[in-house]
N, C-alpha and C. Protein backbone atom coordinates (compact mmCIF):
# COMPACT_ATOMS: atom_id res chain seq x y z
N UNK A 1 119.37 6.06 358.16
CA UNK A 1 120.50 5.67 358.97
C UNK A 1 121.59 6.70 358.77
N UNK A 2 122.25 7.31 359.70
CA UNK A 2 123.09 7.91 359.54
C UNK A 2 124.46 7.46 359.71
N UNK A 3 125.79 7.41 359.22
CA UNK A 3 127.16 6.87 359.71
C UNK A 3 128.23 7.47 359.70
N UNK A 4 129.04 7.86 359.88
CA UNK A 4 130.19 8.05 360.34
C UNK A 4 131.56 7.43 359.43
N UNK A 5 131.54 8.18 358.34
CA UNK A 5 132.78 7.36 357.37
C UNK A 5 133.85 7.30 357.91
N UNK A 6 134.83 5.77 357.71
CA UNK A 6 136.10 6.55 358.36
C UNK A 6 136.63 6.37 356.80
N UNK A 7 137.77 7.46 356.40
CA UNK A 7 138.75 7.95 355.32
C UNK A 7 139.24 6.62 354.88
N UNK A 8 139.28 6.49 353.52
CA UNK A 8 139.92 5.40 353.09
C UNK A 8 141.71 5.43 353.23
N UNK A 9 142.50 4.44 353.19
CA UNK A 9 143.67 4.71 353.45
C UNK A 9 144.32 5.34 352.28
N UNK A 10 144.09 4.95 351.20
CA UNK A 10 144.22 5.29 349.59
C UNK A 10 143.43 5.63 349.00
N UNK A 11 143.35 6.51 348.27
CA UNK A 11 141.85 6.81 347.02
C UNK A 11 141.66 5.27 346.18
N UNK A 12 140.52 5.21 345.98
CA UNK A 12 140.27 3.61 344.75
C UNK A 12 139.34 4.11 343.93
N UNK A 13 139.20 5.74 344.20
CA UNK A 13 138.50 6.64 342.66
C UNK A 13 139.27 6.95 342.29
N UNK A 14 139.13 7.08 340.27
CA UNK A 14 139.91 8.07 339.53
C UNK A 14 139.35 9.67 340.12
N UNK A 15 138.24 10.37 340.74
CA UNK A 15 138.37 10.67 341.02
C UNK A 15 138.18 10.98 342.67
N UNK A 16 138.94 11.42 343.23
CA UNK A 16 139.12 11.11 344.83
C UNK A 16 137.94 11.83 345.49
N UNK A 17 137.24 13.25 344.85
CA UNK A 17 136.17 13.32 345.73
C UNK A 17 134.87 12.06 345.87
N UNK A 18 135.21 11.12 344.98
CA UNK A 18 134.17 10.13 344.86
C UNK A 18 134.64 9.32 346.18
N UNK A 19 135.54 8.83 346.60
CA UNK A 19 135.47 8.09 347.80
C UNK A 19 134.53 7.95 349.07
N UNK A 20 133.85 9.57 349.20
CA UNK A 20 133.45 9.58 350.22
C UNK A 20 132.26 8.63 350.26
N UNK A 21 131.64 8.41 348.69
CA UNK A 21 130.68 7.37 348.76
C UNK A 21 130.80 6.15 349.13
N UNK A 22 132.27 5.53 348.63
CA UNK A 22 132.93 4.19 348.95
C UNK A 22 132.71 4.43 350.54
N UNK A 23 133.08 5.27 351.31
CA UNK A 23 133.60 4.98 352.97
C UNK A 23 132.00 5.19 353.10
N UNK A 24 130.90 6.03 352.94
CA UNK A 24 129.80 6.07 353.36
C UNK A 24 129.42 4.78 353.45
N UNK A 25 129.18 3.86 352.19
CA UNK A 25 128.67 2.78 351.85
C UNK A 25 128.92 1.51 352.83
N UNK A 26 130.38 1.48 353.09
CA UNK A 26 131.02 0.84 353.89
C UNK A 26 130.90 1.26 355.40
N UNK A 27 130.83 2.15 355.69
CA UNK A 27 130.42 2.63 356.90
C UNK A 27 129.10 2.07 357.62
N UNK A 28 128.07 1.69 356.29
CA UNK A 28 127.03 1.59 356.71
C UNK A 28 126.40 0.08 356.18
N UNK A 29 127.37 -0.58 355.70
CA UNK A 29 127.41 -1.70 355.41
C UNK A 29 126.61 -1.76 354.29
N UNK A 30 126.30 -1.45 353.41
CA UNK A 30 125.83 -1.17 352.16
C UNK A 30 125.97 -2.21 351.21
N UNK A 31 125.17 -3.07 350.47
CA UNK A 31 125.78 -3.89 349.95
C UNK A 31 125.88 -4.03 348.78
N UNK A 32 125.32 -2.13 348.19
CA UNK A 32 125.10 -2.00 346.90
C UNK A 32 124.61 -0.62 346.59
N UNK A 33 125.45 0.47 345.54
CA UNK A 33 125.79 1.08 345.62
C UNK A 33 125.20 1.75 343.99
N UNK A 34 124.18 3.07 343.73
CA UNK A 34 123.41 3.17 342.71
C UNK A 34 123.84 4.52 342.38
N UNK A 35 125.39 4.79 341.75
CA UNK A 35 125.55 6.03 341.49
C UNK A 35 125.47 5.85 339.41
N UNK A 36 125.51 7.61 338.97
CA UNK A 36 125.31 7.73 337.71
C UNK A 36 126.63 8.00 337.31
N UNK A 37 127.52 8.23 338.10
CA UNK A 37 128.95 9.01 337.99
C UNK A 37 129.62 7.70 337.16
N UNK A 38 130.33 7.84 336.12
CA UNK A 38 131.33 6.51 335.43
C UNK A 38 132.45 6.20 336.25
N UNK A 39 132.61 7.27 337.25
CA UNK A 39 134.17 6.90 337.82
C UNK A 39 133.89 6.05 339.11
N UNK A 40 132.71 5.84 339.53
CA UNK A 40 132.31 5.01 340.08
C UNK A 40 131.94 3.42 340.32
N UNK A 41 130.96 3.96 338.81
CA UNK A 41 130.02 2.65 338.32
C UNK A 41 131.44 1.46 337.30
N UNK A 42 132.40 2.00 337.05
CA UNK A 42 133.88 1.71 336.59
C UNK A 42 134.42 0.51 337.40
N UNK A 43 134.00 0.74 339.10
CA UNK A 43 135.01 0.34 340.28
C UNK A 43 133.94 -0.93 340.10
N UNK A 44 132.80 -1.12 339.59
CA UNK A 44 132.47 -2.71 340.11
C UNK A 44 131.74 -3.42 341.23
N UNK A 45 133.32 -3.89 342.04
CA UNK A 45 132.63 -4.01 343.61
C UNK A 45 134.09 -3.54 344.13
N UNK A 46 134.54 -2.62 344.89
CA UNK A 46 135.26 -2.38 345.55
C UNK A 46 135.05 -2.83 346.89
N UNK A 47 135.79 -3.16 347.72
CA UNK A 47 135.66 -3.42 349.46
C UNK A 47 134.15 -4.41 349.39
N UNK A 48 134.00 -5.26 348.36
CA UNK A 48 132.67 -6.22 348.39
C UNK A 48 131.45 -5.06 347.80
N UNK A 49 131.57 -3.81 348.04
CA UNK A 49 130.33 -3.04 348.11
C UNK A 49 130.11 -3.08 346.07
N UNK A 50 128.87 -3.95 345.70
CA UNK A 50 128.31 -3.94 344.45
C UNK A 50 128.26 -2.56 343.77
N UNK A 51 128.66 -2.16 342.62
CA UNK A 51 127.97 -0.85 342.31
C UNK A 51 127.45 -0.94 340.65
N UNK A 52 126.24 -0.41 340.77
CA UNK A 52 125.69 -0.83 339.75
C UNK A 52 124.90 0.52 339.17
N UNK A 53 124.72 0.80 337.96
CA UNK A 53 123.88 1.95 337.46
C UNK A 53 122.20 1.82 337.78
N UNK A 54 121.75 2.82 337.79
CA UNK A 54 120.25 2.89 338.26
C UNK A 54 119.35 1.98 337.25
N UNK A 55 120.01 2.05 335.73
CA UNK A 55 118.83 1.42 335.11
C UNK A 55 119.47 -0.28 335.11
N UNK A 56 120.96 -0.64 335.55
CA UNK A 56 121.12 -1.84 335.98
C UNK A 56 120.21 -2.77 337.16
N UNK A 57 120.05 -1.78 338.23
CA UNK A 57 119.63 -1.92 339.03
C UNK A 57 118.19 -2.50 338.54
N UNK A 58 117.59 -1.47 337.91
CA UNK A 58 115.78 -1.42 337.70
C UNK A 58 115.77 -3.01 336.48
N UNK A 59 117.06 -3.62 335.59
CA UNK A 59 116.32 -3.98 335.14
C UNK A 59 116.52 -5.55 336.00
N UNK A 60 117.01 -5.51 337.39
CA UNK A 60 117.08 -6.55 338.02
C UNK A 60 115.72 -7.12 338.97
N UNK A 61 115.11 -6.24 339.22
CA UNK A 61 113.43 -5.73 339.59
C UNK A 61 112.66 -6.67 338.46
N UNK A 62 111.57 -7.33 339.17
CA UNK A 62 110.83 -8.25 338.27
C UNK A 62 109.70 -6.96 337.45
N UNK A 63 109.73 -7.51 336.25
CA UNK A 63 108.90 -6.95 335.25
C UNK A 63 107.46 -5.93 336.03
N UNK A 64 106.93 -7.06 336.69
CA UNK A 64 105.28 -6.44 338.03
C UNK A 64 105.68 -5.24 338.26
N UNK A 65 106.96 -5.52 339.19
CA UNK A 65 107.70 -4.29 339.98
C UNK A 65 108.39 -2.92 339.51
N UNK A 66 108.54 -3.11 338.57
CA UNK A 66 108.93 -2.39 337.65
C UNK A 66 107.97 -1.37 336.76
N UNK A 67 106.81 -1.88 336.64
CA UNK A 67 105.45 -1.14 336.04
C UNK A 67 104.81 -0.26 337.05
N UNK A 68 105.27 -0.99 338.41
CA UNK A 68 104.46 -0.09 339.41
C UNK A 68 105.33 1.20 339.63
N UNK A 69 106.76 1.48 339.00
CA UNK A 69 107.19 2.40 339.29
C UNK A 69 106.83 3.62 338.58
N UNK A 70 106.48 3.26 337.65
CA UNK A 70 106.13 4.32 336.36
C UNK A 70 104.74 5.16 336.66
């Protein structure tokens, strides 16, 4: 899917080049958000959009699902 961010009105990263992920996410209705960056994974849920670390993510994946990735 491709989208079309529009600019946040304010930065809600410590650092501001990170936003563009926030407006991507939101752009595209995203309802959950798998970066490694801390200044990110920091924000929580900003604008509703979940953000969670990759191995948060994996250990929410049932155990089955999780073996098949390896």
């Amino acid at each position: 899917m491709w989208v079309t961010p529009e600019p946040l009105v304010s930065s809600v990263c410590r650092d501001p080049k990170d936003d563009k992920f926030i407006e991507a996410a939101l752009a595209g209705r995203a309802p959950l958000l798998l970066p490694r960056d801390t200044d990110l994974t920091d924000l929580r849920k900003p604008f509703g959009v979940e953000i969670v670390t990759p191995r948060q993510f994996l250990s929410r994946l049932p155990r089955q699902v999780r073996r098949q990735l390896t």
